[in-house]
Protein backbone atom coordinates (compact mmCIF):
# COMPACT_ATOMS: atom_id res chain seq x y z
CA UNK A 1 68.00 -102.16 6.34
CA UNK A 2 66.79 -105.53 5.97
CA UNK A 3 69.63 -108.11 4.31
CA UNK A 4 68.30 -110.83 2.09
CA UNK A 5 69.96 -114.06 2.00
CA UNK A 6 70.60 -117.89 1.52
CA UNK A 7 70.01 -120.10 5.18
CA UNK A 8 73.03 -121.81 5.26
CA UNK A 9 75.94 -121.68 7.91
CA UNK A 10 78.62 -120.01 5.06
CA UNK A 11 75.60 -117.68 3.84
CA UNK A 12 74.81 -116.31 7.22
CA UNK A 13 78.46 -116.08 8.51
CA UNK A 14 78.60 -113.79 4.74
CA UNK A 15 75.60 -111.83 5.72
CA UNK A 16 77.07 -111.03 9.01
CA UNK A 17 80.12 -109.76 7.89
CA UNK A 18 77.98 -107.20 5.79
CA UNK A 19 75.82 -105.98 8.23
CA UNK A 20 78.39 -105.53 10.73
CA UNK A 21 80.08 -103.34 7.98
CA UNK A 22 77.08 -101.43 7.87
CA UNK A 23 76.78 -100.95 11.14
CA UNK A 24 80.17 -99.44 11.73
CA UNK A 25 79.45 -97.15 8.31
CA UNK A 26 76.51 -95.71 9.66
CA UNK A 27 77.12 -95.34 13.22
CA UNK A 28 79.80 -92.83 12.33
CA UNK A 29 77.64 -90.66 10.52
CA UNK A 30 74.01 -91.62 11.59
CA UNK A 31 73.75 -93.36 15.00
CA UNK A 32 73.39 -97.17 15.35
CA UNK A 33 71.21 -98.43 12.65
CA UNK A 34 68.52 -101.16 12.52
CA UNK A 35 69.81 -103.75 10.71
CA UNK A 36 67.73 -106.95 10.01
CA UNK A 37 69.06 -110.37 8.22
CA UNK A 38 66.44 -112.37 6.14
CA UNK A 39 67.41 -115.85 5.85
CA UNK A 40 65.13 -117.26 2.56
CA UNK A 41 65.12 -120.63 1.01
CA UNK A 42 66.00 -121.12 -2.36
CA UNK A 43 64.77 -123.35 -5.00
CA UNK A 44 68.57 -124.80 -5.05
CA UNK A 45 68.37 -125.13 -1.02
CA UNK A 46 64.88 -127.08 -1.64
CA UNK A 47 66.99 -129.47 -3.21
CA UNK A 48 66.91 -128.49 -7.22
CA UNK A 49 69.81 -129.95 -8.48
CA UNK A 50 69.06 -129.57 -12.68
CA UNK A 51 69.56 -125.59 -13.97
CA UNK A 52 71.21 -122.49 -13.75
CA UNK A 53 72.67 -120.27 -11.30
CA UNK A 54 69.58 -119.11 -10.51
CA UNK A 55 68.54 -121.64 -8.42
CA UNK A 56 70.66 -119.89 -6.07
CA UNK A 57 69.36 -116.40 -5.95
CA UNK A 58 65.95 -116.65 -7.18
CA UNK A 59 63.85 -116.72 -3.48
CA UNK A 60 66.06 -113.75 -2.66
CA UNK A 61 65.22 -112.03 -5.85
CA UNK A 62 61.77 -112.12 -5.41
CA UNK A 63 61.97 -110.76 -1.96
CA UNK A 64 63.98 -108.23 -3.64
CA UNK A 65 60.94 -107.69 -6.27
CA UNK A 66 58.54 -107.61 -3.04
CA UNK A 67 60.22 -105.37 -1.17
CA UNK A 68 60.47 -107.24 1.50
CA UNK A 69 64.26 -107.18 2.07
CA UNK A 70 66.54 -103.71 0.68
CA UNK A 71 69.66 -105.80 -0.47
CA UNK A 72 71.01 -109.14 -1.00
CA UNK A 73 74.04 -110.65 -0.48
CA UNK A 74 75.28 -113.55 -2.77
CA UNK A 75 78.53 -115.58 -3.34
CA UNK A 76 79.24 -113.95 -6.23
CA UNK A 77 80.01 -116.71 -8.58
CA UNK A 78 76.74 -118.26 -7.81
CA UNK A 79 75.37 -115.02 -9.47
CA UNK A 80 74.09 -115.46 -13.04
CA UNK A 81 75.16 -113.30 -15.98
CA UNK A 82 72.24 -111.62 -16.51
CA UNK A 83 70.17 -110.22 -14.07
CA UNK A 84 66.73 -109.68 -13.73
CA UNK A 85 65.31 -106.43 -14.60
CA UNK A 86 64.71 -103.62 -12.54
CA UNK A 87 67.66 -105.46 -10.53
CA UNK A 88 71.74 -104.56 -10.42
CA UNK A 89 74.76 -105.09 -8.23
CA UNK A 90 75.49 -102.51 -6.08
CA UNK A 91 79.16 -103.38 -5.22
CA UNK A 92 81.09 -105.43 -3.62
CA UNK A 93 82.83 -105.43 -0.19
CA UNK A 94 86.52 -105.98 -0.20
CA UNK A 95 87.13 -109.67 -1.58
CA UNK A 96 88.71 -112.46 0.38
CA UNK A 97 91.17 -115.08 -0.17
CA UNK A 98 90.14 -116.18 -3.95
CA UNK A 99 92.21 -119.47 -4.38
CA UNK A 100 90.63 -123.14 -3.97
CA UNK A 101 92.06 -124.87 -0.68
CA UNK A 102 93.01 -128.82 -0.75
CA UNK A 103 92.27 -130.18 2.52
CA UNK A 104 93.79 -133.72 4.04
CA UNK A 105 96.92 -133.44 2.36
CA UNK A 106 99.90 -130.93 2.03
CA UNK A 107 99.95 -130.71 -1.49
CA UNK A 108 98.49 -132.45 -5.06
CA UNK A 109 102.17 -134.38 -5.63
CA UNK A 110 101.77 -136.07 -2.08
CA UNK A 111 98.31 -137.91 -3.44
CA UNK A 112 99.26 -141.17 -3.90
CA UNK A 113 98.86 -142.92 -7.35
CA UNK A 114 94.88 -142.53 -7.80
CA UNK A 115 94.03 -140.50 -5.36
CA UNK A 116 90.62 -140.11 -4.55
CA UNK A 117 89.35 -136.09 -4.20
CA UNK A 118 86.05 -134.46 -3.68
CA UNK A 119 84.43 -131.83 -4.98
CA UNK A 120 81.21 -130.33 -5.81
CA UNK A 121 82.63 -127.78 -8.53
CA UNK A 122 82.59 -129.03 -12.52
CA UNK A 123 85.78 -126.38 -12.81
CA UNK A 124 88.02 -128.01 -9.63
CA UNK A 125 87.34 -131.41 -11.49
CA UNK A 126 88.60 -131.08 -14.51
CA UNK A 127 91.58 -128.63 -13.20
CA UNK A 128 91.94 -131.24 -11.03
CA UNK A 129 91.93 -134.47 -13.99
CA UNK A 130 94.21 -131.78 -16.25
CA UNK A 131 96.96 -131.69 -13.57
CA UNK A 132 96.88 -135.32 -12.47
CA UNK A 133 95.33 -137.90 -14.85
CA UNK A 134 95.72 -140.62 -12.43
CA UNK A 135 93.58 -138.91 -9.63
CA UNK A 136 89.58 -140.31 -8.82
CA UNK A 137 87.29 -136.95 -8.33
CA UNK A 138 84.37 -137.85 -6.61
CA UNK A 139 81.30 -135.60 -6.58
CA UNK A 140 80.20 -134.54 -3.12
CA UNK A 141 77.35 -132.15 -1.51
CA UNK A 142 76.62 -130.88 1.44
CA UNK A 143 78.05 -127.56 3.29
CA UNK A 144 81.55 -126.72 4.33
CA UNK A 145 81.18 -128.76 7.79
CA UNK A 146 79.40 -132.01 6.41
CA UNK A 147 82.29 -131.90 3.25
CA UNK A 148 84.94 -131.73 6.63
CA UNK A 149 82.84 -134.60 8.24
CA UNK A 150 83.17 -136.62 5.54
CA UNK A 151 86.87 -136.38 4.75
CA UNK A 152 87.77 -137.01 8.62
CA UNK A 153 85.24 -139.95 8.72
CA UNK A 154 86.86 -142.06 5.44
CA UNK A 155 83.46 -143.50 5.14
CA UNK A 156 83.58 -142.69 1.50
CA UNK A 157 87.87 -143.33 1.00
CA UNK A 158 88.77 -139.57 0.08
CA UNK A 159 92.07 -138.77 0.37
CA UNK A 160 91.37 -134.82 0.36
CA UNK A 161 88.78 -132.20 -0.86
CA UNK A 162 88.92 -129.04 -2.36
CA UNK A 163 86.88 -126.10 -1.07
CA UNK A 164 86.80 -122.25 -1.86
CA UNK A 165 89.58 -120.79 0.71
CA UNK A 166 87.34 -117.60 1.25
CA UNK A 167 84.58 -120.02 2.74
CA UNK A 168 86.78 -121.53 5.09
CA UNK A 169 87.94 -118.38 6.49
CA UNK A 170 84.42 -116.78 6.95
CA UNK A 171 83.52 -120.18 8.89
CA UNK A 172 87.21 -119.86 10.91
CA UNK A 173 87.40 -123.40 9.65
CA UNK A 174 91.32 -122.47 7.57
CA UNK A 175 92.69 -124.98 10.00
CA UNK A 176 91.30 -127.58 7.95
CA UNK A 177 93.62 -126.01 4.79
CA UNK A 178 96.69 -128.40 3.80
CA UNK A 179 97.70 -126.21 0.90
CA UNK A 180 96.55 -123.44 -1.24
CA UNK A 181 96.06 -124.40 -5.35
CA UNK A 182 98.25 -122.52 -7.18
CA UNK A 183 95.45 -119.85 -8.98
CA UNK A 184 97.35 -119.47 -12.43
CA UNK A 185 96.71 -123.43 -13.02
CA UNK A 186 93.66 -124.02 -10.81
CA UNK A 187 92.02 -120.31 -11.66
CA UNK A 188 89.16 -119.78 -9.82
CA UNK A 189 85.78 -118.90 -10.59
CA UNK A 190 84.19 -116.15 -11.94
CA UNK A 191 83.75 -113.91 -8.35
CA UNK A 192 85.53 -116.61 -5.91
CA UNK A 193 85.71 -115.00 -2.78
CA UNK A 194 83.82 -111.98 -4.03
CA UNK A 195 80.53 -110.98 -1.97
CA UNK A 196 77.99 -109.53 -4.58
CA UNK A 197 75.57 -106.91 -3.16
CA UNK A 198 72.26 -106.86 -5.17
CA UNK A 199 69.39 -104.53 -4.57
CA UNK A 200 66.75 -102.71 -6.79
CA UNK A 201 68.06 -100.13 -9.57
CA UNK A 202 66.05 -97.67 -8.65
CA UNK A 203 66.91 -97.65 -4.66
CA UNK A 204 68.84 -95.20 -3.72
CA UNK A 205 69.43 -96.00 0.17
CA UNK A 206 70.43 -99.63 -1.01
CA UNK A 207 72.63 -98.15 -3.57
CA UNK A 208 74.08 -95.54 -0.15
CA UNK A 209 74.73 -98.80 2.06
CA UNK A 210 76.50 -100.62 -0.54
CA UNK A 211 78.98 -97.47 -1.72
CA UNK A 212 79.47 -97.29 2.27
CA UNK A 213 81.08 -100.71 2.42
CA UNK A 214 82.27 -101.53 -1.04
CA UNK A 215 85.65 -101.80 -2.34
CA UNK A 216 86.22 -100.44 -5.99
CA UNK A 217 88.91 -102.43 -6.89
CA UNK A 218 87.20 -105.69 -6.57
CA UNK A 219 83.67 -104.60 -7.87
CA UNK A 220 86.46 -103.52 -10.91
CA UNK A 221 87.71 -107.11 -10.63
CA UNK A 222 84.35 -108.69 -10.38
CA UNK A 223 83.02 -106.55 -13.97
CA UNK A 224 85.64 -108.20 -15.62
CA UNK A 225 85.24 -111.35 -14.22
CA UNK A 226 82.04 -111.19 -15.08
CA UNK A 227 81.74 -110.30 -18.43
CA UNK A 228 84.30 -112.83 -19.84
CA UNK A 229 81.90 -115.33 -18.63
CA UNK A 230 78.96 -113.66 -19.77
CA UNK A 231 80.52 -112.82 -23.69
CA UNK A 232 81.47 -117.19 -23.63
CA UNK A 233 77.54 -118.03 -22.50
CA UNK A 234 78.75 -120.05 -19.48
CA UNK A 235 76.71 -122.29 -18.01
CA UNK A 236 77.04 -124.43 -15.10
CA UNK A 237 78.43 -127.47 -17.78
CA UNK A 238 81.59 -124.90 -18.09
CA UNK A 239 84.78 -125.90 -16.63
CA UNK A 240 85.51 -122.24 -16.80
CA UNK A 241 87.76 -120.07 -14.41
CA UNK A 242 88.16 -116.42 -14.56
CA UNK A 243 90.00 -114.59 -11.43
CA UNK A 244 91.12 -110.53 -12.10
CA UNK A 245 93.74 -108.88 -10.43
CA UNK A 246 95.07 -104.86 -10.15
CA UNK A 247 98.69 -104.91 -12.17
CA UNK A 248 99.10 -101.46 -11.14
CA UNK A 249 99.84 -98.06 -12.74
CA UNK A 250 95.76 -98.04 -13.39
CA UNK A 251 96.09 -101.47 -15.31
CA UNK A 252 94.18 -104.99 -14.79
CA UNK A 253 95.10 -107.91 -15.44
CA UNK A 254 92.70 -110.78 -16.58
CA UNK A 255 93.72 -114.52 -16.60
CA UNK A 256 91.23 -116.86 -17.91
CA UNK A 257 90.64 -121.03 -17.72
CA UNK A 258 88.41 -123.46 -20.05
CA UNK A 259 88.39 -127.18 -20.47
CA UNK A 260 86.62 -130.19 -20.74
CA UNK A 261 85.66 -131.75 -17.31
CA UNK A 262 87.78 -134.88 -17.82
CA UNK A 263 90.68 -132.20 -18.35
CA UNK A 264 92.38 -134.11 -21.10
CA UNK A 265 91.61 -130.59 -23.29
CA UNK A 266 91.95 -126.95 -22.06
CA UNK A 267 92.91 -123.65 -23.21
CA UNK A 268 94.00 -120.51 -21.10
CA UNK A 269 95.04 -116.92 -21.70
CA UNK A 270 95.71 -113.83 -19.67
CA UNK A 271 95.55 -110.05 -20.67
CA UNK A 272 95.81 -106.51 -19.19
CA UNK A 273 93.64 -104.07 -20.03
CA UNK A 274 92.60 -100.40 -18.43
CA UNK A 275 90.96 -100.75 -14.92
CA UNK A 276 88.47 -98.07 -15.88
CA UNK A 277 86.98 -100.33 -18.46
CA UNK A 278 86.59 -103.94 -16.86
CA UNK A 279 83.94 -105.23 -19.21
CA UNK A 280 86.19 -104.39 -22.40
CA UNK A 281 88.54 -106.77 -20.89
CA UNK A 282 86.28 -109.50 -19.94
CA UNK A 283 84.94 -109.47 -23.47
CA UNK A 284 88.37 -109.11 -25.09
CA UNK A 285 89.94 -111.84 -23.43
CA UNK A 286 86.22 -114.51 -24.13
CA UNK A 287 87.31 -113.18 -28.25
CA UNK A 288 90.67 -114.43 -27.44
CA UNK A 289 89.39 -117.65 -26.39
CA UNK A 290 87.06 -118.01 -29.08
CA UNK A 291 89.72 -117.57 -31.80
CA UNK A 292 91.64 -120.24 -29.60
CA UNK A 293 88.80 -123.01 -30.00
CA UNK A 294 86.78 -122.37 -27.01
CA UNK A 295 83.73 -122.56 -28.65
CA UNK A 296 84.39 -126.39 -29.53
CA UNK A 297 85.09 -126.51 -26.03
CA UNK A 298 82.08 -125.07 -24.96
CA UNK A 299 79.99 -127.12 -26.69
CA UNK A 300 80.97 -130.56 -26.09
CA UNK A 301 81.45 -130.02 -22.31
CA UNK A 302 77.73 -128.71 -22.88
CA UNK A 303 77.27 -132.30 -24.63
CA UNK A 304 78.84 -134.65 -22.30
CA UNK A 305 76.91 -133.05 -19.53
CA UNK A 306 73.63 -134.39 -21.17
């Protein structure tokens, strides 16, 4: 089973994870099996800044095309809505920690008075702008450890960061956390935390590995995740949060996030719908937000990222 995925430290720690799940699977039933990871470069690693998702999964969907790797394994909000065809998800292993993690400080009301904060994410900015008006988000790149680097150093006078929790524990880095973002006001994004396992339709020993380590109720979660953004037309000029959650007695529960990156507009909404149809939700809860004003939203955030 060869595993298809992005080079980076947080991308191979992911990979890992999976094919040590497979392993364990299939040596219960099968013997020990050959597993192979396939680091491949991205037009998004290659430095592509401009575009969709896609920049993020498109190498690994052509080795996917080629045959030469049997399934990929992507952050699953750096997915995009539609896939190609002849592609699908598989599944999903269980998800991790979903929330965003502020690092250098023990909580948003200790910033001081215009407080500067870092982030790569258009969705952390303007949650971060709609709960504090006063703060100064700064745009940053690089991976988990160079974002850490550059907080400790001060070279560039942030008082914190915010970074996906889930990475941070897959790098054994949740030292660095000061506090967890409350998700019902900083929602997080469509598949946070979620590992997405893509392969070809049509293969059925792909399909076998990723039923062997996938967990139902967050492939459910990830559907409806999914879908809401899908039915709005995100792109990556949406402020947009989505994060699903079982509510029990076979229910989910959907809770939803859209603004304008300077966060001086939003709107929100949450639902529960039936766990057996995750989709329905999604796209119930985007007609929610519609009839709300979200496409207004939509567009100018599309507009002011011009």
């Amino acid at each position: 089973m060869r595993i298809g995925t992005r080079a980076s430290a947080l991308a191979l720690a992911q990979a890992e994870l999976v094919a040590e799940a497979l392993a364990k699977a299939r040596s219960r039933s099968a013997g020990r099996p050959a597993i192979e990871i396939v680091p491949v470069l991205t037009s998004g690693d290659r430095g592509r800044r401009a575009g969709d998702k896609s920049r993020w999964v498109d190498a690994i969907e052509d080795a996917l095309e080629a045959e030469e790797v049997d399934l990929a394994v992507h952050s699953a909000k750096d997915v995009p809505g539609e896939l190609r065809a002849g592609l699908a998800l598989l599944g999903a292993p269980a998800r991790a920690a979903p929330e965003d993690a502020l690092c250098g400080a023990k909580s948003l009301a200790v910033l001081p008075p215009g407080a500067r904060v870092g982030t790569s994410s258009l969705r952390r900015s303007a949650q971060l702008r709609a709960a504090r008006e006063d703060l100064q988000v700064s745009s940053m790149r690089g991976n988990v450890d160079t974002r850490l680097r550059k907080l400790a150093a001060g070279g560039e006078g942030l008082d914190a960061i915010v970074l996906a929790r889930a990475g941070l524990q897959r790098l054994g880095r949740e030292d660095a956390v000061g506090a967890v973002l409350d998700p019902a006001t900083h929602v997080p994004a469509p598949g946070q935390g979620i590992l997405a396992l893509e392969g070809r339709a049509t293969d059925a020993r792909a399909r076998g590995a990723a039923d062997a380590i996938g967990d139902r109720q967050t492939f459910t979660c990830l559907l409806a995740e999914r879908a809401l953004a899908r039915e709005l037309e995100a792109s990556c000029h949406t402020p947009l949060g989505a994060h699903a959650g079982h509510a029990g007695g076979g229910r989910l529960r959907l809770r939803a996030w859209l603004g304008l990156p300077d966060g001086s507009r939003w709107l929100s909404d949450e639902l529960e719908g039936e766990q057996e149809a995750p989709t329905e939700l999604g796209r119930e809860v985007a007609r929610r937000m519609r009839l709300a004003g979200a496409d207004e939203l939509l567009g100018e955030a599309e507009r002011l990222a011009v």
